[in-house]
PDB file of N, CA and C in Angstrom:
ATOM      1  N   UNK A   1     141.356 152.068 141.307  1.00  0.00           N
ATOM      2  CA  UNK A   1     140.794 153.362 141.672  1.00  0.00           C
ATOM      3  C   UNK A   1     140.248 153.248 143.094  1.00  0.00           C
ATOM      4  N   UNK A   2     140.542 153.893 144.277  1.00  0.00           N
ATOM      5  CA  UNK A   2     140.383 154.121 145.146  1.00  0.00           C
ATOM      6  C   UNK A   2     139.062 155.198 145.527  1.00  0.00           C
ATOM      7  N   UNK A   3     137.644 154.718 145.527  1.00  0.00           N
ATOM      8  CA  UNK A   3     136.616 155.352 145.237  1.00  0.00           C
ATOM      9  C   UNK A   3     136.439 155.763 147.001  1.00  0.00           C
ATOM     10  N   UNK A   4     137.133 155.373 147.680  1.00  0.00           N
ATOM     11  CA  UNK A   4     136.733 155.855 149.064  1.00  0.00           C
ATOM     12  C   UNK A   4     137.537 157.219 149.313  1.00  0.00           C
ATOM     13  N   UNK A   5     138.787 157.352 149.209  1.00  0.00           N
ATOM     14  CA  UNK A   5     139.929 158.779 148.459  1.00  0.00           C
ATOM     15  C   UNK A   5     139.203 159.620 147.943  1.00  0.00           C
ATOM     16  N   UNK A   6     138.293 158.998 146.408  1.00  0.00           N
ATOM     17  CA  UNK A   6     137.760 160.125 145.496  1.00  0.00           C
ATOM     18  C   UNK A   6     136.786 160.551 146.494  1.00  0.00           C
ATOM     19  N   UNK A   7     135.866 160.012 146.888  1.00  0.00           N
ATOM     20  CA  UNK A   7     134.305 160.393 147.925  1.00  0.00           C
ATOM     21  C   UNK A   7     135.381 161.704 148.893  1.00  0.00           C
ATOM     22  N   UNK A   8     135.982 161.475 149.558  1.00  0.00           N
ATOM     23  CA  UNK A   8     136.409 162.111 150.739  1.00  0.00           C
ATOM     24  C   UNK A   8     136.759 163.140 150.396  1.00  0.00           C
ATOM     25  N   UNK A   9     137.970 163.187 149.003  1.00  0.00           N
ATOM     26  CA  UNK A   9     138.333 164.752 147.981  1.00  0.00           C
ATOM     27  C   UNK A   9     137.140 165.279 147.685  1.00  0.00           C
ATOM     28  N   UNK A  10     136.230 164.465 147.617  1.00  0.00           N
ATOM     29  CA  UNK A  10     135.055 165.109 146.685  1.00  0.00           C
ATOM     30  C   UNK A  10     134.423 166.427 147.561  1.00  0.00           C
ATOM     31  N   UNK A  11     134.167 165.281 148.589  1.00  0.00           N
ATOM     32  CA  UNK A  11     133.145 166.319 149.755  1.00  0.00           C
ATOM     33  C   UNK A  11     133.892 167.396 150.700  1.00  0.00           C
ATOM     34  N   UNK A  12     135.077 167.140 150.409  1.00  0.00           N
ATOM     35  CA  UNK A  12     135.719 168.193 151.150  1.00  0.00           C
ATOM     36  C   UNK A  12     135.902 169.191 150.244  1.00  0.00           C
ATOM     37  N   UNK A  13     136.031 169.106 148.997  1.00  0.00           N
ATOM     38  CA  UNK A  13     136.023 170.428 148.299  1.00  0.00           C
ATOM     39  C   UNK A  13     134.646 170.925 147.666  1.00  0.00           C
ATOM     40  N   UNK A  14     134.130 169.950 147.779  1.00  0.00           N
ATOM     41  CA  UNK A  14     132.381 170.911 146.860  1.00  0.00           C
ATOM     42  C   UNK A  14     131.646 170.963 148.575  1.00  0.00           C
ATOM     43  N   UNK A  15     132.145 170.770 149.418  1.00  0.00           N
ATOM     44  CA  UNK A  15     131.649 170.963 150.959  1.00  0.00           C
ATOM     45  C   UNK A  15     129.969 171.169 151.138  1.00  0.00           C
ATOM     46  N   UNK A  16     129.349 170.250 150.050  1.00  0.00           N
ATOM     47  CA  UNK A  16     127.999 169.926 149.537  1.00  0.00           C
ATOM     48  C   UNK A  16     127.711 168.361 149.589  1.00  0.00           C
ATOM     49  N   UNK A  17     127.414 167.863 150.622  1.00  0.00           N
ATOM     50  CA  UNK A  17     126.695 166.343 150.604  1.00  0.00           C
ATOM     51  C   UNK A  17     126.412 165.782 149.561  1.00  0.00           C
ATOM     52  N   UNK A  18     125.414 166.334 149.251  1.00  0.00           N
ATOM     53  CA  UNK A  18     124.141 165.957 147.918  1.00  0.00           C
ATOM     54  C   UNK A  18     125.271 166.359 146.307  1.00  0.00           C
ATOM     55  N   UNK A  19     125.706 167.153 146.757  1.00  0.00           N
ATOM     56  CA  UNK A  19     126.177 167.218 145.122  1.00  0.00           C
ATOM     57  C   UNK A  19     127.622 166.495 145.084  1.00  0.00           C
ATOM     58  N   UNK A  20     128.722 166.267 146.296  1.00  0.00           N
ATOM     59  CA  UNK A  20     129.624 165.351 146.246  1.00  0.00           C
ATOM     60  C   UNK A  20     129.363 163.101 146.238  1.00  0.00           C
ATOM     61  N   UNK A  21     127.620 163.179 146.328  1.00  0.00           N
ATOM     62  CA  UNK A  21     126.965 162.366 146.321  1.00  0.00           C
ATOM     63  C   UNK A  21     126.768 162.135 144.527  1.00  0.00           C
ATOM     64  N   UNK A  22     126.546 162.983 144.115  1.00  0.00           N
ATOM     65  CA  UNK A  22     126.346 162.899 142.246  1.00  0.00           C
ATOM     66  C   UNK A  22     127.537 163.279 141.466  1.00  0.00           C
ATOM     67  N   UNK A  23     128.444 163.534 141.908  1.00  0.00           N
ATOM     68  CA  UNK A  23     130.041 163.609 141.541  1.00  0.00           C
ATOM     69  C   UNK A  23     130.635 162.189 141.576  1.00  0.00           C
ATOM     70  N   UNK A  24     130.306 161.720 142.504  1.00  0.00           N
ATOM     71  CA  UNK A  24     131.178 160.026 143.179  1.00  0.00           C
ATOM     72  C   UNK A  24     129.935 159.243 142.064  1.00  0.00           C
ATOM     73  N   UNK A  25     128.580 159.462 141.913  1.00  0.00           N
ATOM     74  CA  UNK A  25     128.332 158.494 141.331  1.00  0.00           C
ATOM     75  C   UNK A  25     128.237 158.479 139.602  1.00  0.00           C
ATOM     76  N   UNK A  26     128.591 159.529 139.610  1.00  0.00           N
ATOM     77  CA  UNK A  26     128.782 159.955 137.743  1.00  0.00           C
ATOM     78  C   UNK A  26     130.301 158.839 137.858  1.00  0.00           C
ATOM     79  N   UNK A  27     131.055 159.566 138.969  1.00  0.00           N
ATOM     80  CA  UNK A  27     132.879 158.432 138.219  1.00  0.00           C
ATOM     81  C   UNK A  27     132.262 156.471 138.646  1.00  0.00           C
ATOM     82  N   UNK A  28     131.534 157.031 139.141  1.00  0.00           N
ATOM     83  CA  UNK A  28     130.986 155.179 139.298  1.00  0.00           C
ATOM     84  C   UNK A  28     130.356 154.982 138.018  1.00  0.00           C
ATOM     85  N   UNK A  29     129.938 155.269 137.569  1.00  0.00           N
ATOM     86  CA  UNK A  29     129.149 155.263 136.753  1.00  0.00           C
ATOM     87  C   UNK A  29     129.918 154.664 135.746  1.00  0.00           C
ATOM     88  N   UNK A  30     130.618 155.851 135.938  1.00  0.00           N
ATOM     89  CA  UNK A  30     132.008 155.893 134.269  1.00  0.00           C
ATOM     90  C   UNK A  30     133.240 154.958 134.506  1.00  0.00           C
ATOM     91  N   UNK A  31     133.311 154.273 135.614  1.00  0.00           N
ATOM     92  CA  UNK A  31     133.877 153.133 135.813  1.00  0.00           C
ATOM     93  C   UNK A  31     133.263 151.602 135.548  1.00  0.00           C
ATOM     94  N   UNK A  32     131.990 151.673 135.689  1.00  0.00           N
ATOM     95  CA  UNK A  32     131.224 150.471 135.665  1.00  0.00           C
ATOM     96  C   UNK A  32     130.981 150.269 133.954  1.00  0.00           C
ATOM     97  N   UNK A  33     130.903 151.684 133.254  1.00  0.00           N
ATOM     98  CA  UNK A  33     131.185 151.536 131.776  1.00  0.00           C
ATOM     99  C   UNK A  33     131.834 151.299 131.015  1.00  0.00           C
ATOM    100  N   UNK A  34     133.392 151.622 131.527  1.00  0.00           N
ATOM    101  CA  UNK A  34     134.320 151.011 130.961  1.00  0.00           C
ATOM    102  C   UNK A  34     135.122 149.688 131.382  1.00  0.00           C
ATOM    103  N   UNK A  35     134.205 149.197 132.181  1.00  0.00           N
ATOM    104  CA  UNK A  35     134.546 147.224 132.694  1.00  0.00           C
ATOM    105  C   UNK A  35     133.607 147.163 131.909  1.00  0.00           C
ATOM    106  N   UNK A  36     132.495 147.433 131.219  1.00  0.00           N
ATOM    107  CA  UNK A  36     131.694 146.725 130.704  1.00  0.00           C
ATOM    108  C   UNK A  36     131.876 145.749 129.089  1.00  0.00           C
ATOM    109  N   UNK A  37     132.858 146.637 128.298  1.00  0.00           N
ATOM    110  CA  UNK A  37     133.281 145.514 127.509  1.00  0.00           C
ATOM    111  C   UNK A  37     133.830 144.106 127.701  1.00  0.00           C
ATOM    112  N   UNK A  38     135.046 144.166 129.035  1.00  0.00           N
ATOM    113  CA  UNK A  38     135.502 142.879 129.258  1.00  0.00           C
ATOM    114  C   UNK A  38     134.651 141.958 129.630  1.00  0.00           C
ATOM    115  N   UNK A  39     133.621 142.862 130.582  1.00  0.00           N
ATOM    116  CA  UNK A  39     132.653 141.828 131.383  1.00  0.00           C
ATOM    117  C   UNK A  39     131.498 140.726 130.286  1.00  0.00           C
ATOM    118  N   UNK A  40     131.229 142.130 129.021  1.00  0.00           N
ATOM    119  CA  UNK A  40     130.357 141.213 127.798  1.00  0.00           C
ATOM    120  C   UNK A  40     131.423 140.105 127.183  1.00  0.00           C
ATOM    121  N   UNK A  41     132.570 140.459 127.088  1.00  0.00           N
ATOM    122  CA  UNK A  41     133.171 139.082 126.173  1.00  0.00           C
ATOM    123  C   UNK A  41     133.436 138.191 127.232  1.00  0.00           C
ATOM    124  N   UNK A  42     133.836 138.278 128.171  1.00  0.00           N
ATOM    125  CA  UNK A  42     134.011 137.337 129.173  1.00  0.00           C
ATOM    126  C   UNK A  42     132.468 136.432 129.297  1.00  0.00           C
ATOM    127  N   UNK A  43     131.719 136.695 129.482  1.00  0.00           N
ATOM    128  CA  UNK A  43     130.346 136.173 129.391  1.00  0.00           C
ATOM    129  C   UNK A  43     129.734 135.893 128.225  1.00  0.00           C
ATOM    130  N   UNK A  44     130.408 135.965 127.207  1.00  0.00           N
ATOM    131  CA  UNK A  44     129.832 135.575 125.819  1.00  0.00           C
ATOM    132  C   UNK A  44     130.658 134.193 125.720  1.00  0.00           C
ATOM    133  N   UNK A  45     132.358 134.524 126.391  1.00  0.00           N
ATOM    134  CA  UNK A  45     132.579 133.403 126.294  1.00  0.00           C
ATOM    135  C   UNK A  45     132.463 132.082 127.187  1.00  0.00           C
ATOM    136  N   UNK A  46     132.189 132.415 128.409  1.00  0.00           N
ATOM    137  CA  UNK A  46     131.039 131.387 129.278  1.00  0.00           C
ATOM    138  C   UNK A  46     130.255 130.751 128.225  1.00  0.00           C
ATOM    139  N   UNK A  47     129.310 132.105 128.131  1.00  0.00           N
ATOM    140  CA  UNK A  47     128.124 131.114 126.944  1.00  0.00           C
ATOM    141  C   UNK A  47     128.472 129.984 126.027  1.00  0.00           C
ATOM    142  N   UNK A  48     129.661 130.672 125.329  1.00  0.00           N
ATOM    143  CA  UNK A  48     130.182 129.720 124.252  1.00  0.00           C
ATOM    144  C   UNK A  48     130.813 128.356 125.060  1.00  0.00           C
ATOM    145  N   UNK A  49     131.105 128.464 125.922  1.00  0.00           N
ATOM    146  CA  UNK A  49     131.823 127.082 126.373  1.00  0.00           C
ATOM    147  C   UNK A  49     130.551 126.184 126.787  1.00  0.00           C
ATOM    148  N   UNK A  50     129.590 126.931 127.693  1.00  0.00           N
ATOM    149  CA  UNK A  50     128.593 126.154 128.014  1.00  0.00           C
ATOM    150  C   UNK A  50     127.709 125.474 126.705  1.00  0.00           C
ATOM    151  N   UNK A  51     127.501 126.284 125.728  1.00  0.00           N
ATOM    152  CA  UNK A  51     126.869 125.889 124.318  1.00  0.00           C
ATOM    153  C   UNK A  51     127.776 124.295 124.115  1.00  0.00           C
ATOM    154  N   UNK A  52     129.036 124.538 124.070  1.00  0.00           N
ATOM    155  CA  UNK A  52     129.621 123.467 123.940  1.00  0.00           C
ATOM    156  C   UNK A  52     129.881 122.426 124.084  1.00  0.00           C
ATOM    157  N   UNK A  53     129.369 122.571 125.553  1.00  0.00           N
ATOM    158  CA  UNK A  53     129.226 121.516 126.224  1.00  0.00           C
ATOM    159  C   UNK A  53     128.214 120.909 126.400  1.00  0.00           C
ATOM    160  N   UNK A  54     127.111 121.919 125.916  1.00  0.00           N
ATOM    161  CA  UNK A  54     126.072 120.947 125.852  1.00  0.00           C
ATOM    162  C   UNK A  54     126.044 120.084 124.483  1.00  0.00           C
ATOM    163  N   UNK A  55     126.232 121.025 123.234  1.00  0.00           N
ATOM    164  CA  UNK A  55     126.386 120.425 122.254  1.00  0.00           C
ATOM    165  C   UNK A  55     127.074 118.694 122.219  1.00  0.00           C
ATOM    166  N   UNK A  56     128.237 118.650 123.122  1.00  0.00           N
ATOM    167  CA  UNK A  56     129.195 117.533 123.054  1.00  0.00           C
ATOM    168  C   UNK A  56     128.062 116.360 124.013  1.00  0.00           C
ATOM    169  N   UNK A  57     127.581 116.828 124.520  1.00  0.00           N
ATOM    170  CA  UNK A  57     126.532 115.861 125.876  1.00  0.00           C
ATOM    171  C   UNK A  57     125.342 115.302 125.271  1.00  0.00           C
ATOM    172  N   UNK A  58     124.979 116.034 124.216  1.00  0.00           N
ATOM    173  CA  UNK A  58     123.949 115.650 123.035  1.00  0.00           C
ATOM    174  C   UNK A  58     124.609 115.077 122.132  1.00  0.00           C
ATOM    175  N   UNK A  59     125.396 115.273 121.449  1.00  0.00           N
ATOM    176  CA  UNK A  59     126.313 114.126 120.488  1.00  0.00           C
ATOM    177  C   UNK A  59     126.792 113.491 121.023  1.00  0.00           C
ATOM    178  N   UNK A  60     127.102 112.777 122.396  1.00  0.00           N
ATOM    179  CA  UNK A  60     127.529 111.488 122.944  1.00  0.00           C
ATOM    180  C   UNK A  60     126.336 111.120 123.528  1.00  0.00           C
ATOM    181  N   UNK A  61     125.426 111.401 123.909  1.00  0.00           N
ATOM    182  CA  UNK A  61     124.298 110.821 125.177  1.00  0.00           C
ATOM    183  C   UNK A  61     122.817 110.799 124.610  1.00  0.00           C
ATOM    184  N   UNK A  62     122.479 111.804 123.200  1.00  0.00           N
ATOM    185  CA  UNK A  62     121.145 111.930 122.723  1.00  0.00           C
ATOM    186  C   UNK A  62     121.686 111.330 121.864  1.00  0.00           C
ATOM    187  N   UNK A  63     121.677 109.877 121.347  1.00  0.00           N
ATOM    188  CA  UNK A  63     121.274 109.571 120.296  1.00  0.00           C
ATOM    189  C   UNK A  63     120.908 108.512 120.600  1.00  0.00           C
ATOM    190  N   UNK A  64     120.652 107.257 119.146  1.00  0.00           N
ATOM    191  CA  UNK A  64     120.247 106.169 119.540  1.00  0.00           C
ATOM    192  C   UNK A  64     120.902 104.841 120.368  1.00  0.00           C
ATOM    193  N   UNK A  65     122.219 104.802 120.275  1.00  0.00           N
ATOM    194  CA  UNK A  65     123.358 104.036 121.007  1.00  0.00           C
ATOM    195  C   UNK A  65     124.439 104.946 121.953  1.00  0.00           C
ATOM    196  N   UNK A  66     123.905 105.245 122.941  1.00  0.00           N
ATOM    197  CA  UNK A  66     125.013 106.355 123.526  1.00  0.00           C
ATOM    198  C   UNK A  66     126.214 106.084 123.609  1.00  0.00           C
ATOM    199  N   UNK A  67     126.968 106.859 124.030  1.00  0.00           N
ATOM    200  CA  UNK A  67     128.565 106.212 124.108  1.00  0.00           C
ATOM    201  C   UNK A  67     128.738 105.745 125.426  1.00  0.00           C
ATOM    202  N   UNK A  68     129.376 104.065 125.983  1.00  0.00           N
ATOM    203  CA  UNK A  68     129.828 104.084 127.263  1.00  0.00           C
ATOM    204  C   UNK A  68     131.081 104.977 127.553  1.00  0.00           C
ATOM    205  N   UNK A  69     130.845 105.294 128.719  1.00  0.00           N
ATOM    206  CA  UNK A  69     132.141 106.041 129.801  1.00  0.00           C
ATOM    207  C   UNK A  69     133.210 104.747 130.122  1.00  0.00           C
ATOM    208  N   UNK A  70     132.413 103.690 130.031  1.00  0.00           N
ATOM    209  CA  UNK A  70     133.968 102.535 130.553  1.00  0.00           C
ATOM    210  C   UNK A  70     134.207 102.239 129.429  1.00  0.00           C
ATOM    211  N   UNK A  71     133.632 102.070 128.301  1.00  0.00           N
ATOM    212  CA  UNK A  71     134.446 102.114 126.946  1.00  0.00           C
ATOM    213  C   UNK A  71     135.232 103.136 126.756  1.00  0.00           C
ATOM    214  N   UNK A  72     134.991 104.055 126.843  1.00  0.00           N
ATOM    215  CA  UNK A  72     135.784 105.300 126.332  1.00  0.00           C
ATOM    216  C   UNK A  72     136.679 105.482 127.640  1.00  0.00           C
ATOM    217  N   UNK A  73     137.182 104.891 128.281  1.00  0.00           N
ATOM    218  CA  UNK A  73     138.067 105.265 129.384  1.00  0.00           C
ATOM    219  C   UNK A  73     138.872 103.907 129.092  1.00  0.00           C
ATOM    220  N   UNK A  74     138.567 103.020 128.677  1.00  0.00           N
ATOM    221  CA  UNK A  74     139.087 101.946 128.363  1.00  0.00           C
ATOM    222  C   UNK A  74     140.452 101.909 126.951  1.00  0.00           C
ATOM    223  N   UNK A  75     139.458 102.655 125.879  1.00  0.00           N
ATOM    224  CA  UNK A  75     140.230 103.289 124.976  1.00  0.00           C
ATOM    225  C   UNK A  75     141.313 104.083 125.169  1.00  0.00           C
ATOM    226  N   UNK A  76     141.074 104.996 126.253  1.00  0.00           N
ATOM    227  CA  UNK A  76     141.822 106.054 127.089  1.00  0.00           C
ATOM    228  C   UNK A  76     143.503 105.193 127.393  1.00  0.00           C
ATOM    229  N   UNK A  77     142.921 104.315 128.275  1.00  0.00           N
ATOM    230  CA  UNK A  77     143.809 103.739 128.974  1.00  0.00           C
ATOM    231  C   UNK A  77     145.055 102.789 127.648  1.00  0.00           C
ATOM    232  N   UNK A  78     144.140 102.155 126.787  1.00  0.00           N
ATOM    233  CA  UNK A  78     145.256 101.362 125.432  1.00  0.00           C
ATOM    234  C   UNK A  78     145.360 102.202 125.038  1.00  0.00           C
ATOM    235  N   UNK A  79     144.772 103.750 124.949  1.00  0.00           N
ATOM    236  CA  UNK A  79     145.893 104.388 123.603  1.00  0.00           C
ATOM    237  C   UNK A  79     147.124 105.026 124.317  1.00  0.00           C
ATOM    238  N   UNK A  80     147.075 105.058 125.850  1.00  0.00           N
ATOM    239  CA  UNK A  80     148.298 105.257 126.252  1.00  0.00           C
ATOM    240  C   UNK A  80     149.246 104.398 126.656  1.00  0.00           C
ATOM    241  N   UNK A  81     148.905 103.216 126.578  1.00  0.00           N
ATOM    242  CA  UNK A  81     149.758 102.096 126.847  1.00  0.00           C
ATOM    243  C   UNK A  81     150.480 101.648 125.051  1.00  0.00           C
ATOM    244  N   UNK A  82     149.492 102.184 124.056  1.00  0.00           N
ATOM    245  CA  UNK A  82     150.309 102.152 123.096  1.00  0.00           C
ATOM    246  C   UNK A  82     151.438 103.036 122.866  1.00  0.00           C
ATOM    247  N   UNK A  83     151.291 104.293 123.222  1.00  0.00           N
ATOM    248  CA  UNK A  83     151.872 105.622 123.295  1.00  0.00           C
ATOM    249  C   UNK A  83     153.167 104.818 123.780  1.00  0.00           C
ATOM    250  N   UNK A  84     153.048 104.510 125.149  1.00  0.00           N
ATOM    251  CA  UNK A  84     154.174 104.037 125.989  1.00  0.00           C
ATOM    252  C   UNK A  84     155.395 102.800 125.214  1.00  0.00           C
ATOM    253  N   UNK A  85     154.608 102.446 124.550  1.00  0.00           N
ATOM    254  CA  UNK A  85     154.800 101.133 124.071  1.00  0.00           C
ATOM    255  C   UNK A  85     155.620 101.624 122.579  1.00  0.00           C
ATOM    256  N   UNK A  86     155.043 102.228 121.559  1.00  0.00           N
ATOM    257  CA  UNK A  86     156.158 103.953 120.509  1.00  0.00           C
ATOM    258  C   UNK A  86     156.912 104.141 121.465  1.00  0.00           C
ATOM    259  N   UNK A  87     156.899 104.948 122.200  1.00  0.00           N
ATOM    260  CA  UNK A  87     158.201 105.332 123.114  1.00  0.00           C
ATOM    261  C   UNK A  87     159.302 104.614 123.232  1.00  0.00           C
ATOM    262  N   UNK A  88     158.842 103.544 123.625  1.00  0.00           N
ATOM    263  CA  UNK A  88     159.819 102.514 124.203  1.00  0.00           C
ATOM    264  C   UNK A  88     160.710 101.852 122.678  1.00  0.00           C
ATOM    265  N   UNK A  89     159.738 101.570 121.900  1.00  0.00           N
ATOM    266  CA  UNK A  89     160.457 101.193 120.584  1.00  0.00           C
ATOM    267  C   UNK A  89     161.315 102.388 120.181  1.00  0.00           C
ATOM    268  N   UNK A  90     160.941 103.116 119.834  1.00  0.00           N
ATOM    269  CA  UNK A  90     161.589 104.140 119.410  1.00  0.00           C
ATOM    270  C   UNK A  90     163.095 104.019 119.989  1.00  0.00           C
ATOM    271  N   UNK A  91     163.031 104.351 121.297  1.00  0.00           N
ATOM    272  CA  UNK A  91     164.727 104.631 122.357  1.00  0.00           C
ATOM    273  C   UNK A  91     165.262 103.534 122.118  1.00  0.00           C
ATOM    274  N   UNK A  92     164.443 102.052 121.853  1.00  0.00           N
ATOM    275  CA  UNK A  92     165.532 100.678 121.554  1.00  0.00           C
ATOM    276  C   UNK A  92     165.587 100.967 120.277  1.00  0.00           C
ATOM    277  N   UNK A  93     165.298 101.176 119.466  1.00  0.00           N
ATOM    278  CA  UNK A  93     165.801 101.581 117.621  1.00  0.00           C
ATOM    279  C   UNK A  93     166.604 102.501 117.896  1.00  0.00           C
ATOM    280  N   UNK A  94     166.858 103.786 118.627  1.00  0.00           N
ATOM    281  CA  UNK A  94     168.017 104.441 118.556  1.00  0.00           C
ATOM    282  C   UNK A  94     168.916 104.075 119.139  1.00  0.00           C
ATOM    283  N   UNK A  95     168.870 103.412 120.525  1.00  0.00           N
ATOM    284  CA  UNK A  95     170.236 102.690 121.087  1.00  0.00           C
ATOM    285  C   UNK A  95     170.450 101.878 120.213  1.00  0.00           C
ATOM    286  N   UNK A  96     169.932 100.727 119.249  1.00  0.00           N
ATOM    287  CA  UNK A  96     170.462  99.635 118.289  1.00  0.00           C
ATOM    288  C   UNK A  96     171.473 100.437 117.707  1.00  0.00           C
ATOM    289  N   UNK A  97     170.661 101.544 116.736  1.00  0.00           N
ATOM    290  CA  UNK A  97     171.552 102.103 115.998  1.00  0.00           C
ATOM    291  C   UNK A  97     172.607 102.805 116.418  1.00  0.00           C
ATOM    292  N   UNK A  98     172.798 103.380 117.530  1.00  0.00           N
ATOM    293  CA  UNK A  98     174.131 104.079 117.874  1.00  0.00           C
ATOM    294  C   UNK A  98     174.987 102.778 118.554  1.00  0.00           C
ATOM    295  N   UNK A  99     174.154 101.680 119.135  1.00  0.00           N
ATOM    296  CA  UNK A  99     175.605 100.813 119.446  1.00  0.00           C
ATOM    297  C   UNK A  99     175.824 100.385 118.298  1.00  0.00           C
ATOM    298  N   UNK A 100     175.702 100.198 117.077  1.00  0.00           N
ATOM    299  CA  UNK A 100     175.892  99.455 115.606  1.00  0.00           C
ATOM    300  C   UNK A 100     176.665 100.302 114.833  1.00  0.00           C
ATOM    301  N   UNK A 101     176.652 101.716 114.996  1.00  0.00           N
ATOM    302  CA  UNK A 101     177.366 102.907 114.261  1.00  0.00           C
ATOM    303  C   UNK A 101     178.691 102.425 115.159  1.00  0.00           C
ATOM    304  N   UNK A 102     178.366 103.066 116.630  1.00  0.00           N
ATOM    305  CA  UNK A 102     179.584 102.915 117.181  1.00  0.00           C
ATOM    306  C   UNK A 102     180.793 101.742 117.243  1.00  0.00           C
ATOM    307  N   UNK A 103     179.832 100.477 117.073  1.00  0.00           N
ATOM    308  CA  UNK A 103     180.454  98.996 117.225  1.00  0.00           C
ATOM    309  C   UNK A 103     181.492  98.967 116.154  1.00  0.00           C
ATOM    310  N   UNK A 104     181.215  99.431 114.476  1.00  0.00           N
ATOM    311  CA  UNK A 104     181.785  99.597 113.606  1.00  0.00           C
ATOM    312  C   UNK A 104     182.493 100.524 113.197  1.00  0.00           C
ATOM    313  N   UNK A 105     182.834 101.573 114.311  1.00  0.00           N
ATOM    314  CA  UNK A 105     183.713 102.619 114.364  1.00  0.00           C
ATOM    315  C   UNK A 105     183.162 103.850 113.311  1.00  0.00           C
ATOM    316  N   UNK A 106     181.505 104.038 112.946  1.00  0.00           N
ATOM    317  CA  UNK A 106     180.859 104.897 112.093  1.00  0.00           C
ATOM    318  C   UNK A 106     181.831 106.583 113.003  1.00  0.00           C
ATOM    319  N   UNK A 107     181.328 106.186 114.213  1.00  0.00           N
ATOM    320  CA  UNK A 107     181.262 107.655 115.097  1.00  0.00           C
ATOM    321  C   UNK A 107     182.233 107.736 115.389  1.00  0.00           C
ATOM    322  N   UNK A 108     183.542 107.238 115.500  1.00  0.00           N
ATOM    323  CA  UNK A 108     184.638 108.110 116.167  1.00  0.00           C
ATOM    324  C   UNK A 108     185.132 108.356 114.504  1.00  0.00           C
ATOM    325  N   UNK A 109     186.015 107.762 114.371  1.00  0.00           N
ATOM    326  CA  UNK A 109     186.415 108.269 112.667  1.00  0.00           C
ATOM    327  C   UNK A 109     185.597 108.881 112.053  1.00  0.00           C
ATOM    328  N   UNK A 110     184.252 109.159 111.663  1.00  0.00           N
ATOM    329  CA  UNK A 110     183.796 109.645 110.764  1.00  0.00           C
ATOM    330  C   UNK A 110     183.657 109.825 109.455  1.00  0.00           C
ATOM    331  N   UNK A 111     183.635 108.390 109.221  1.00  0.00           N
ATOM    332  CA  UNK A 111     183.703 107.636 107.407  1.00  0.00           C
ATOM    333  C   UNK A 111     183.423 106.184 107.711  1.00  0.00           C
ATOM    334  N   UNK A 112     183.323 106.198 107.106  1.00  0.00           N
ATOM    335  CA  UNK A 112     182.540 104.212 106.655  1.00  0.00           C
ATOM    336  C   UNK A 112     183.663 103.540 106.309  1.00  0.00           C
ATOM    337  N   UNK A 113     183.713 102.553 107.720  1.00  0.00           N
ATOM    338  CA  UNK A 113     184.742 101.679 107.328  1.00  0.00           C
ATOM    339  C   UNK A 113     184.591 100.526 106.355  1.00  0.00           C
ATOM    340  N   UNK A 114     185.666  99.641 105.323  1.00  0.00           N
ATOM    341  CA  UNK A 114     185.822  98.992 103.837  1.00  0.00           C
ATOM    342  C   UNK A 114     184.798  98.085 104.433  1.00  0.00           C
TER     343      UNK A 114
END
């Protein structure tokens, strides 16, 4: 909405200052009211993330043994080197098995040789 357009239509046809002054701010008005739902959930959900985060900063940091950051980055680091490490097994168990199908002629014929 182009509120500088509406002001200029305004005052050129009610050719009244003061009352094209309370025309422009009634549609302001009635614009700022209807952003106002997005603007409450949008900010409720701020809140909620920030709640969250504090919540998570108190269950790792307020208690009696806090959690280390180089432990838990440490963990970080082996559970992706295990990850890597599945991966890798995995693609050598399927190459075994397709050179072993293929070696024995499973895949071109398509029946089990005697």
């Amino acid at each position: 909405m182009d509120f500088e357009e509406l002001g200029y239509h305004t005052a050129l046809e009610k050719c009244d200052e003061e009352r094209a002054r309370e025309i422009c701010a009634c549609h302001l008005h009635a614009y700022a009211d209807s952003l106002q739902p997005g603007l409450s959930s949008l900010g409720s959900g701020i809140q909620q993330a920030k709640t969250r985060g504090l919540a998570l900063y108190a269950y790792l940091y307020d208690r009696p043994i806090p959690v280390s950051d180089a432990a838990m980055l440490a963990h970080s680091v082996g559970f992706r080197a295990f990850l890597l490490l599945a991966a890798l097994a995995a693609i050598a168990c399927l190459a075994g098995n397709a050179t072993t199908f293929t070696a024995s002629g499973c895949m071109a014929s398509g029946s089990i040789p005697p």
